[in-house]
N, C-alpha and C. Protein backbone atom coordinates (compact mmCIF):
# COMPACT_ATOMS: atom_id res chain seq x y z
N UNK A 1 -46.41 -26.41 90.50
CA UNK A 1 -44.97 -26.26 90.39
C UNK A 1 -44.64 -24.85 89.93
N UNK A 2 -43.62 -24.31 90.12
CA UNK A 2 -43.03 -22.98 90.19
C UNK A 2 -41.80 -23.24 88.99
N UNK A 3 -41.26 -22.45 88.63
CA UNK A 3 -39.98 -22.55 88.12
C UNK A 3 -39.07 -21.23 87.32
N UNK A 4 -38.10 -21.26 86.97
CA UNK A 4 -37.35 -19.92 86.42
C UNK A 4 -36.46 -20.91 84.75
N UNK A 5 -36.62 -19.83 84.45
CA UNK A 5 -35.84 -20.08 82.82
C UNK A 5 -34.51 -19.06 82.81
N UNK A 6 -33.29 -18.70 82.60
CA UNK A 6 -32.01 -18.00 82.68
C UNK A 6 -31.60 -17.75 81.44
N UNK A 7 -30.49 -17.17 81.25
CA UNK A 7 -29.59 -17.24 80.13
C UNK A 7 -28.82 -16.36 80.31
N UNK A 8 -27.04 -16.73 79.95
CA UNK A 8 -26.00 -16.12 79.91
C UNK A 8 -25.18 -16.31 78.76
N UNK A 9 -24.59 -15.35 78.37
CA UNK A 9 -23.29 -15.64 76.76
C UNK A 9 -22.41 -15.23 77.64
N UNK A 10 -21.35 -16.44 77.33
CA UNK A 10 -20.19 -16.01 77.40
C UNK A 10 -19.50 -16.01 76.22
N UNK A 11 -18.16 -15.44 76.23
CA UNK A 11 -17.18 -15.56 74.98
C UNK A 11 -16.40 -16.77 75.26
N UNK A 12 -16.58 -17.50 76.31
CA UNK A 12 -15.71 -18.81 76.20
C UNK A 12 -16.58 -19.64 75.81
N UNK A 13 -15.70 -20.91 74.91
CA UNK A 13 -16.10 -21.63 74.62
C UNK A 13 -17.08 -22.90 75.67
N UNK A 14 -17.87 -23.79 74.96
CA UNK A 14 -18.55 -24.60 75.50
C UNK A 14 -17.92 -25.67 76.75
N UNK A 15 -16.37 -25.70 76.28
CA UNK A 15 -15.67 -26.97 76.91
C UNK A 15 -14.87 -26.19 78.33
N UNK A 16 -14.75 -24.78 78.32
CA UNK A 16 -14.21 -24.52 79.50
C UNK A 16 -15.35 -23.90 80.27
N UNK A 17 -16.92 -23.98 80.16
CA UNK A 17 -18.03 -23.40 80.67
C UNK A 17 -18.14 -25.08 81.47
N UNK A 18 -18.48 -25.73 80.70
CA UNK A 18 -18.44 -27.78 81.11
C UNK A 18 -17.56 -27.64 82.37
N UNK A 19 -16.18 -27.53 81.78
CA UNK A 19 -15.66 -27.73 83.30
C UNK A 19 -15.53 -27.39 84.43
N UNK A 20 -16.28 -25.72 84.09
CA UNK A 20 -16.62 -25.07 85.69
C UNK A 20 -17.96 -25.91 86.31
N UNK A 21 -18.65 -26.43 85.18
CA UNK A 21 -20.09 -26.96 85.80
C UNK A 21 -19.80 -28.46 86.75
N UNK A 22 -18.90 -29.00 85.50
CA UNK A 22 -18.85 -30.33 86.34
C UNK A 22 -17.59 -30.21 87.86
N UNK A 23 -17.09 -29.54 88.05
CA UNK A 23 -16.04 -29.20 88.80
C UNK A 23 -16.41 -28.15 90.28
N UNK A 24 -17.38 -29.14 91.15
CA UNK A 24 -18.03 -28.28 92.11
C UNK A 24 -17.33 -27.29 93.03
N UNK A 25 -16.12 -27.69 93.25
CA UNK A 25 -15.00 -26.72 94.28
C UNK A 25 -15.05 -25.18 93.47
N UNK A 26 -15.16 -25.02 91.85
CA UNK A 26 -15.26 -24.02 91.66
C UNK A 26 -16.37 -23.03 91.64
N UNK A 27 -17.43 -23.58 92.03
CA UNK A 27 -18.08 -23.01 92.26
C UNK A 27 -18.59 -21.84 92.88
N UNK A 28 -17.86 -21.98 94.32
CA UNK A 28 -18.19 -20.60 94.96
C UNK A 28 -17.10 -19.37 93.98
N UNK A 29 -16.39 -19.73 93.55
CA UNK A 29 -15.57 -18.64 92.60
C UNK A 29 -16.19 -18.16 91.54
N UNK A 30 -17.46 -18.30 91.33
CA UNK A 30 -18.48 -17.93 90.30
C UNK A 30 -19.39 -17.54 90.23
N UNK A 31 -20.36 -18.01 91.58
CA UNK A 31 -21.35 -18.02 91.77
C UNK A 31 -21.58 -17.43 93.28
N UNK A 32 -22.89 -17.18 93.73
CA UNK A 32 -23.28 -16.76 95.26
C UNK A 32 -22.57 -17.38 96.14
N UNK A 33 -22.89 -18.95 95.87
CA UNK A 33 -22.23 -19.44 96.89
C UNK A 33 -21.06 -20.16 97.43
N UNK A 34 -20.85 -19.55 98.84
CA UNK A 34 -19.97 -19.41 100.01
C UNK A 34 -19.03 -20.55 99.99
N UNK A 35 -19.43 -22.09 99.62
CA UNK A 35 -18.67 -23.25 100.15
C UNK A 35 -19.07 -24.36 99.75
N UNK A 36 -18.12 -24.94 99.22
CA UNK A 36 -18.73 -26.61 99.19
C UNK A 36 -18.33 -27.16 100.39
N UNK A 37 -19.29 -27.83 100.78
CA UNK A 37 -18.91 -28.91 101.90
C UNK A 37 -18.93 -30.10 101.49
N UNK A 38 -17.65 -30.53 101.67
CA UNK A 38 -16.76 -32.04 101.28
C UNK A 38 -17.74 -33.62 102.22
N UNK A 39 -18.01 -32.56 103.28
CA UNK A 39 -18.06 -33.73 104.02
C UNK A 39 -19.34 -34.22 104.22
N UNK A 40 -20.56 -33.23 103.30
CA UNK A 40 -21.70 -33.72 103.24
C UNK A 40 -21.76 -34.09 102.02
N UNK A 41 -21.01 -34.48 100.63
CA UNK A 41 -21.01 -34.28 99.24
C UNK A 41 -20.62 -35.81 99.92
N UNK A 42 -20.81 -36.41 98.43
CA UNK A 42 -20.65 -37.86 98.17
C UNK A 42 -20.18 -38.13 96.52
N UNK A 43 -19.42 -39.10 96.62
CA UNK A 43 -19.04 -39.29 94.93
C UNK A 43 -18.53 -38.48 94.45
N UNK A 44 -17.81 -37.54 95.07
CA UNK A 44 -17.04 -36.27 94.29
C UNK A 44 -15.74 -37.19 93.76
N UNK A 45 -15.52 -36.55 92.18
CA UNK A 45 -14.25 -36.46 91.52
C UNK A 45 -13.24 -36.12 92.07
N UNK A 46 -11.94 -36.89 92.40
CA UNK A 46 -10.65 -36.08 92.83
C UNK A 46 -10.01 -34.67 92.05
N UNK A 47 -10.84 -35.04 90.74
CA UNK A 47 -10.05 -34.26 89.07
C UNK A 47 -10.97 -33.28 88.75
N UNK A 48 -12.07 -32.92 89.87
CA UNK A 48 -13.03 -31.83 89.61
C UNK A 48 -14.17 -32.42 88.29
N UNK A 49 -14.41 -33.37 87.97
CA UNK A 49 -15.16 -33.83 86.37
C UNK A 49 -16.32 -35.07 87.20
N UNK A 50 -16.80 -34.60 88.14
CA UNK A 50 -18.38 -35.16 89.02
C UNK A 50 -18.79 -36.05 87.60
N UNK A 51 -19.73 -37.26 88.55
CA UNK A 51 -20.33 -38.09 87.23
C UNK A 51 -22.19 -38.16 87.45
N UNK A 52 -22.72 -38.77 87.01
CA UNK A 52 -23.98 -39.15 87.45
C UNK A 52 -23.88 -39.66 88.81
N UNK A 53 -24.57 -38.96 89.98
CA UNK A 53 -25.11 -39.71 91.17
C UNK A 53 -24.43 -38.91 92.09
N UNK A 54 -23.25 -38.22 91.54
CA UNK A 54 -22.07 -37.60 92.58
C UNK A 54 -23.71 -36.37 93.58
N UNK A 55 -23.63 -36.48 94.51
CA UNK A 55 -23.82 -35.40 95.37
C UNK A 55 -22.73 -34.42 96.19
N UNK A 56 -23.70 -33.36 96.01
CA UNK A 56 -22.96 -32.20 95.74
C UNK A 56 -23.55 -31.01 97.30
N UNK A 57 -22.94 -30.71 98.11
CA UNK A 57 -23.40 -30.07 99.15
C UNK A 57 -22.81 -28.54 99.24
N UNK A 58 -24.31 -27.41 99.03
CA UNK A 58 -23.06 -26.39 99.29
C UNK A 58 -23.66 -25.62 100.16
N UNK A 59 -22.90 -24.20 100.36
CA UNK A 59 -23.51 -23.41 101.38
C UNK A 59 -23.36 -22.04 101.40
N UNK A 60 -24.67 -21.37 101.35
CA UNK A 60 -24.97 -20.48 101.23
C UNK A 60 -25.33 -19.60 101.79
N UNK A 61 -24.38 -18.14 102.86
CA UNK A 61 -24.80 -18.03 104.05
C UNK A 61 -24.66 -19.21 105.51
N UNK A 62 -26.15 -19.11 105.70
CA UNK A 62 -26.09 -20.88 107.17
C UNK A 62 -26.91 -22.07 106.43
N UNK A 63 -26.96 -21.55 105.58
CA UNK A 63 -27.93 -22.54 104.80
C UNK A 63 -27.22 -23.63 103.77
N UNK A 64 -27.46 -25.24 104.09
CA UNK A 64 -26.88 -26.16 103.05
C UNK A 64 -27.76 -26.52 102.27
N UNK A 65 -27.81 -26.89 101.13
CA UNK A 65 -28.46 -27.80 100.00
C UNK A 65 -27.56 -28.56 99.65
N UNK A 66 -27.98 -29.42 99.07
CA UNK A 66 -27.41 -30.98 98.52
C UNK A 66 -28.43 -31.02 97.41
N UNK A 67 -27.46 -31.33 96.08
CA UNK A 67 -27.96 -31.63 95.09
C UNK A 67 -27.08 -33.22 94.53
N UNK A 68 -28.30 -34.01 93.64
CA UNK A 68 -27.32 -34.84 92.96
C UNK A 68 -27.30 -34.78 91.49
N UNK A 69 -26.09 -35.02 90.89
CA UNK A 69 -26.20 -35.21 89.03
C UNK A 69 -27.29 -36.07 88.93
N UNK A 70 -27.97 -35.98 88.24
CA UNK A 70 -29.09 -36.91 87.40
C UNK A 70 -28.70 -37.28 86.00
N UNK A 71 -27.76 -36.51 85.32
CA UNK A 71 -27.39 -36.68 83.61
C UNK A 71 -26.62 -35.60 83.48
N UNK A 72 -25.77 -36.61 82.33
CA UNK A 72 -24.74 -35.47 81.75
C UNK A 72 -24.58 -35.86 80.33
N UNK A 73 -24.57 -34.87 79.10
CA UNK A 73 -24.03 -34.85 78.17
C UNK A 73 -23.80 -34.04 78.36
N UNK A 74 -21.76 -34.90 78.09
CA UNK A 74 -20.94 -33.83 78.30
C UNK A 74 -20.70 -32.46 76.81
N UNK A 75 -20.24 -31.29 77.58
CA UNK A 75 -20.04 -30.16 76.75
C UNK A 75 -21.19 -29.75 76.71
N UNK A 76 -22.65 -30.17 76.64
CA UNK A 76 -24.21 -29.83 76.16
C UNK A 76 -25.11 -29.70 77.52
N UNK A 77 -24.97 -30.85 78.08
CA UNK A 77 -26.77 -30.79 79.55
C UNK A 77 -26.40 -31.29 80.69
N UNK A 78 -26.40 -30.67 81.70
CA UNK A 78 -25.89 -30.90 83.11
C UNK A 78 -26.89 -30.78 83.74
N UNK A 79 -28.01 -32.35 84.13
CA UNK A 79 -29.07 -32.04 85.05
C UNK A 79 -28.99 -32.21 86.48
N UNK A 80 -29.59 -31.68 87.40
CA UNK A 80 -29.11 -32.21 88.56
C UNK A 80 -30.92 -32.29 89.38
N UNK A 81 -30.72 -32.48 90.72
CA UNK A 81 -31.75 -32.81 91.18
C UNK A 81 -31.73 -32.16 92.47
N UNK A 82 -32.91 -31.56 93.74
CA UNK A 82 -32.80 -31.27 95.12
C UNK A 82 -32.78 -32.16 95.78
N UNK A 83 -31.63 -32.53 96.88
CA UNK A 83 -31.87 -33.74 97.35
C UNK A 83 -32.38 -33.30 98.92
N UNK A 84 -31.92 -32.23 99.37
CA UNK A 84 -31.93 -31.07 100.95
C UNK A 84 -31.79 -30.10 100.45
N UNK A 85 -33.14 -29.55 100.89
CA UNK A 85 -33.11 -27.91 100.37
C UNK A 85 -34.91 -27.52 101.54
N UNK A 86 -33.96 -26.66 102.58
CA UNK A 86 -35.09 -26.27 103.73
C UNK A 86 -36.41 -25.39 103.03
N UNK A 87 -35.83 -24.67 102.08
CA UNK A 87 -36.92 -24.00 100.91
C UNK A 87 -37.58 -23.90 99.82
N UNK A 88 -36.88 -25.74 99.80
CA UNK A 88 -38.04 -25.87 98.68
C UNK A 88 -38.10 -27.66 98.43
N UNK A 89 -38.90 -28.01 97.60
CA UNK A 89 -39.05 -29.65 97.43
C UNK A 89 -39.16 -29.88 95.70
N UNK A 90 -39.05 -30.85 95.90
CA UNK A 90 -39.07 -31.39 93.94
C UNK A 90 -37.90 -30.46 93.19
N UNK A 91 -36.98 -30.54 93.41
CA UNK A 91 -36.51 -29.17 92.45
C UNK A 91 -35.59 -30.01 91.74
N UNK A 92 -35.94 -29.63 90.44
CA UNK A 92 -35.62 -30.49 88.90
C UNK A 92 -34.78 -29.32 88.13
N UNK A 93 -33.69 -29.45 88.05
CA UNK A 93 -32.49 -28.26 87.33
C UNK A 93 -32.19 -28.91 86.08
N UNK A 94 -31.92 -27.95 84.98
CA UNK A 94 -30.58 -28.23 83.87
C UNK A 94 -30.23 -27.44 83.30
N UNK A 95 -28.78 -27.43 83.24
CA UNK A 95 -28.14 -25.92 82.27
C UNK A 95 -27.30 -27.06 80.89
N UNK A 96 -27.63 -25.98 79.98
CA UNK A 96 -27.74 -26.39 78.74
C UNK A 96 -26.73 -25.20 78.13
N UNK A 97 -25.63 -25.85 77.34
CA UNK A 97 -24.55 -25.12 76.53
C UNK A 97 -24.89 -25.13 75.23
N UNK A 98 -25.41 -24.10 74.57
CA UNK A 98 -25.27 -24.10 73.02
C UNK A 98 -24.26 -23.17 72.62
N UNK A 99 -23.14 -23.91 71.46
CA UNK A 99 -22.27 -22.99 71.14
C UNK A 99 -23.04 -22.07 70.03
N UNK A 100 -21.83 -20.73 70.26
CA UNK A 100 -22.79 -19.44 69.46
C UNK A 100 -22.22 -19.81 67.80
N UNK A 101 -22.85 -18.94 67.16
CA UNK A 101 -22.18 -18.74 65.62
C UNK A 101 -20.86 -18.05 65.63
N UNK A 102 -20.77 -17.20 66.26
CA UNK A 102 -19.56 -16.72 66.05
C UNK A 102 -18.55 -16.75 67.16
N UNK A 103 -18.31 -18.38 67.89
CA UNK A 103 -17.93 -18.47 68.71
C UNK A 103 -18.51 -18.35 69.99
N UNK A 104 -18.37 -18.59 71.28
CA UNK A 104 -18.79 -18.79 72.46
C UNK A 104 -20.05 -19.09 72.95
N UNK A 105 -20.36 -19.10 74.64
CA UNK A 105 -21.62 -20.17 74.57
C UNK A 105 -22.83 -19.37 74.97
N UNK A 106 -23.89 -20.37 74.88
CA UNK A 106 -25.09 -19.60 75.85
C UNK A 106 -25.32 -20.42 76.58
N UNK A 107 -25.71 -19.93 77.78
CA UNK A 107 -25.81 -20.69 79.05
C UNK A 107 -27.15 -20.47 79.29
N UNK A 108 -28.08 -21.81 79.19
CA UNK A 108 -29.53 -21.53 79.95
C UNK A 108 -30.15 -22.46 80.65
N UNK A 109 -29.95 -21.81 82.03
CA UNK A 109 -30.24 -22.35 83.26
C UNK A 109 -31.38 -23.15 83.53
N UNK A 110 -32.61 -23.64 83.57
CA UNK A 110 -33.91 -23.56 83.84
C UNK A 110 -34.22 -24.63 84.93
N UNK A 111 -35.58 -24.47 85.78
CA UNK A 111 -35.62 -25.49 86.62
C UNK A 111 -36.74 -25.62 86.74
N UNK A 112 -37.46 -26.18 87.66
CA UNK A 112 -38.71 -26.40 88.15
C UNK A 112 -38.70 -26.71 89.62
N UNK A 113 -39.44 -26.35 90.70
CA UNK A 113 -39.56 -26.56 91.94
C UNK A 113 -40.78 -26.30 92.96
N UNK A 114 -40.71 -26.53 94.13
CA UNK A 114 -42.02 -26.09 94.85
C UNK A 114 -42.01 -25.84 96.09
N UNK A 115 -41.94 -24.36 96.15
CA UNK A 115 -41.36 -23.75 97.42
C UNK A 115 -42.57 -23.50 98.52
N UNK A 116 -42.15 -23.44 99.71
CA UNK A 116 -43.08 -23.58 101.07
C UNK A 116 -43.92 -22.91 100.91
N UNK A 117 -45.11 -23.37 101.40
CA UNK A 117 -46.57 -22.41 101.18
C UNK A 117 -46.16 -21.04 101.97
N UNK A 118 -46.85 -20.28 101.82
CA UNK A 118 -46.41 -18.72 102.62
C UNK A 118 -45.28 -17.84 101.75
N UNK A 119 -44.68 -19.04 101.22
CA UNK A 119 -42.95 -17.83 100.58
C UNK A 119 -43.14 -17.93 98.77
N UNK A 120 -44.28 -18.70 98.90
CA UNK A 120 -44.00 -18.91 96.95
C UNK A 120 -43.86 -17.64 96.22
N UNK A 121 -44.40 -16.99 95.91
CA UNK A 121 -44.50 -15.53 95.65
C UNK A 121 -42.46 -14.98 95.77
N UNK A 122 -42.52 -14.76 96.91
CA UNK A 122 -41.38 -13.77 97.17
C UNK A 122 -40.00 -15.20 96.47
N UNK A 123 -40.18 -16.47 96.95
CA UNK A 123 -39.04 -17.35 96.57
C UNK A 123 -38.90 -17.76 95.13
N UNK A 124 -40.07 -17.40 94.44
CA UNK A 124 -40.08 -17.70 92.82
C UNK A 124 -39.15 -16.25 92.03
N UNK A 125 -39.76 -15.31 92.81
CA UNK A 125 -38.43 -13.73 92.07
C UNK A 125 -37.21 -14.06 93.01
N UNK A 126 -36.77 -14.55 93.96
CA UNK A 126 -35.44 -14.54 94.37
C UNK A 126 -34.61 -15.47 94.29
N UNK A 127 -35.11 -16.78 93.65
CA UNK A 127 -34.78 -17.79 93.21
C UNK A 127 -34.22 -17.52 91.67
N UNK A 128 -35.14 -16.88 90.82
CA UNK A 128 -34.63 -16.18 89.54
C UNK A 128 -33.85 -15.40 89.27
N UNK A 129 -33.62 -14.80 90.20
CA UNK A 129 -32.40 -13.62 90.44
C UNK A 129 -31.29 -14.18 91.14
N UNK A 130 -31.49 -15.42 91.53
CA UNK A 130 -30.32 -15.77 92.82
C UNK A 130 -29.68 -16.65 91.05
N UNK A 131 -29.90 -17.27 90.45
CA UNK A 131 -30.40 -18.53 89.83
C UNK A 131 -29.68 -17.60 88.08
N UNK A 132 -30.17 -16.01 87.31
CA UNK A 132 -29.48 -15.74 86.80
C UNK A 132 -28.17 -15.02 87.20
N UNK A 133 -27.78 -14.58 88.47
CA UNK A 133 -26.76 -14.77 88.82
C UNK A 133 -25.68 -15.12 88.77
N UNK A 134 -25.95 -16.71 88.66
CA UNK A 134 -25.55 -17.83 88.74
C UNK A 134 -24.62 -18.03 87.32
N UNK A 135 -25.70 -17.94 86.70
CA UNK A 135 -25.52 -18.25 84.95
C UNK A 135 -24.53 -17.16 84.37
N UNK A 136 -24.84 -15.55 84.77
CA UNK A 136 -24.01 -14.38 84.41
C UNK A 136 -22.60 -15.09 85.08
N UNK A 137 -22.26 -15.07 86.22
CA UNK A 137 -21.05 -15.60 86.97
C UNK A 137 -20.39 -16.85 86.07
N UNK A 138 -21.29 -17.91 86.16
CA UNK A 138 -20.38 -18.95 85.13
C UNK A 138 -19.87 -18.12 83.82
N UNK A 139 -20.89 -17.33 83.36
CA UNK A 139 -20.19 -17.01 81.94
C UNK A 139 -18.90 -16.15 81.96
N UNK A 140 -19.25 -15.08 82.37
CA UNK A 140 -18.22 -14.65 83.05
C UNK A 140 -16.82 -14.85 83.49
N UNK A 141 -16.71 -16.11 84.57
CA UNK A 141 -15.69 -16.71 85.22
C UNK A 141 -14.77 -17.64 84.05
N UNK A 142 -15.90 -17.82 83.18
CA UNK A 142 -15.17 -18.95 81.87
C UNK A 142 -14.39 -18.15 80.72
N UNK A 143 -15.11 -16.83 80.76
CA UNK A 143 -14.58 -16.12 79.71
C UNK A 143 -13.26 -15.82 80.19
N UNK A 144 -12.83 -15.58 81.99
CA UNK A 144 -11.45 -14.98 81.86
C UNK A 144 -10.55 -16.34 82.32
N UNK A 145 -10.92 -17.92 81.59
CA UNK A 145 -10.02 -18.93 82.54
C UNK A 145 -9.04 -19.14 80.99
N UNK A 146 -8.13 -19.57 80.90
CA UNK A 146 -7.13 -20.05 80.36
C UNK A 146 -7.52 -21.26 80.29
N UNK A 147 -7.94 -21.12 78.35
CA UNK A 147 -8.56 -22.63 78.06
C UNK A 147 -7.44 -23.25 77.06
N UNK A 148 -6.17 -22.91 77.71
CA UNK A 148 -5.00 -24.02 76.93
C UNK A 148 -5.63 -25.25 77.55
N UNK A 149 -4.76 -26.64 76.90
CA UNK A 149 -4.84 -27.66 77.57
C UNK A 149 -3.81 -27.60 78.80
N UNK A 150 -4.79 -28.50 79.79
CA UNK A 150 -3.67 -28.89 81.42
C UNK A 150 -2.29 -29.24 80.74
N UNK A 151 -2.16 -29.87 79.71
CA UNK A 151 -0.80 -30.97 79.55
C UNK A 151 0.09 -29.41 79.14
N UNK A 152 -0.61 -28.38 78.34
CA UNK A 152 0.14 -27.32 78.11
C UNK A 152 0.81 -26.42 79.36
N UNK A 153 -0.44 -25.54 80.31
CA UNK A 153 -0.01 -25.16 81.36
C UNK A 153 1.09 -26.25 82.40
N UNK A 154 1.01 -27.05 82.49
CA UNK A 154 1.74 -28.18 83.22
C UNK A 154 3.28 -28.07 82.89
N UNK A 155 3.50 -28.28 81.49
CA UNK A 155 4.79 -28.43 81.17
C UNK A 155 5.57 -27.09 80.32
């Protein structure tokens, strides 16, 4: 097995980092990738807040993966699982929120997987780089969202 370890701080708090994670449409606004596709995803939230089992399809470039939640404690561990992925098999994810001391979070990504004979090498560094990316972008994207409450912005 192969795998990458991450980490990102943001200055936002733990609970508006959560809701970019559980909230797959936002995703490509954060991260590499291009698109969720609705119509290969299953169990998606109307309210963006995915539960255990929800599959999740996105796309990257021409390329789809499908992942599903495996566990959530919420605000803290968002695991998910590979369910279609042309480049790789077994792939076991979880990003983990610890709030900081002096406010805001750390984001650390880590996974495990096992990519096609011939590419392991080159897909284990571009997977890590695709992968802290990922983690910089969430932090990032959370630090500049407006973490009033909905009932506030609303009314």
């Amino acid at each position: 097995m192969q795998s990458y370890d991450v980490t990102a701080e943001s200055t936002a708090p733990p609970d508006a980092v959560w809701t970019l994670l559980l909230d797959p449409r936002s995703w490509p606004a954060w991260s590499r990738i291009d698109a969720l596709e609705s119509g290969q995803s299953r169990d998606l939230s109307p309210n963006g807040r995915d539960d255990v089992g929800a599959t999740r399809a996105f796309r990257t470039g021409h390329v789809v993966t499908t992942e599903r939640i495996t566990a959530l404690q919420p605000g803290h561990r968002f695991a998910y699982e590979g369910v279609e992925n042309p480049q790789m098999a077994n792939y076991q994810a979880v990003v983990e929120l610890h709030e900081l001391p002096g406010g805001g979070t750390r984001i650390r990504w880590h996974g495990t997987f096992l990519a096609r004979r011939g590419t392991r090498r080159v897909f284990q560094w571009y997977l890590r780089r695709f992968m802290q990316a990922m983690a910089t972008g969430l932090a990032e994207h959370a630090a500049g969202l407006d973490t009033r409450p909905l009932e506030y912005l609303e009314g």
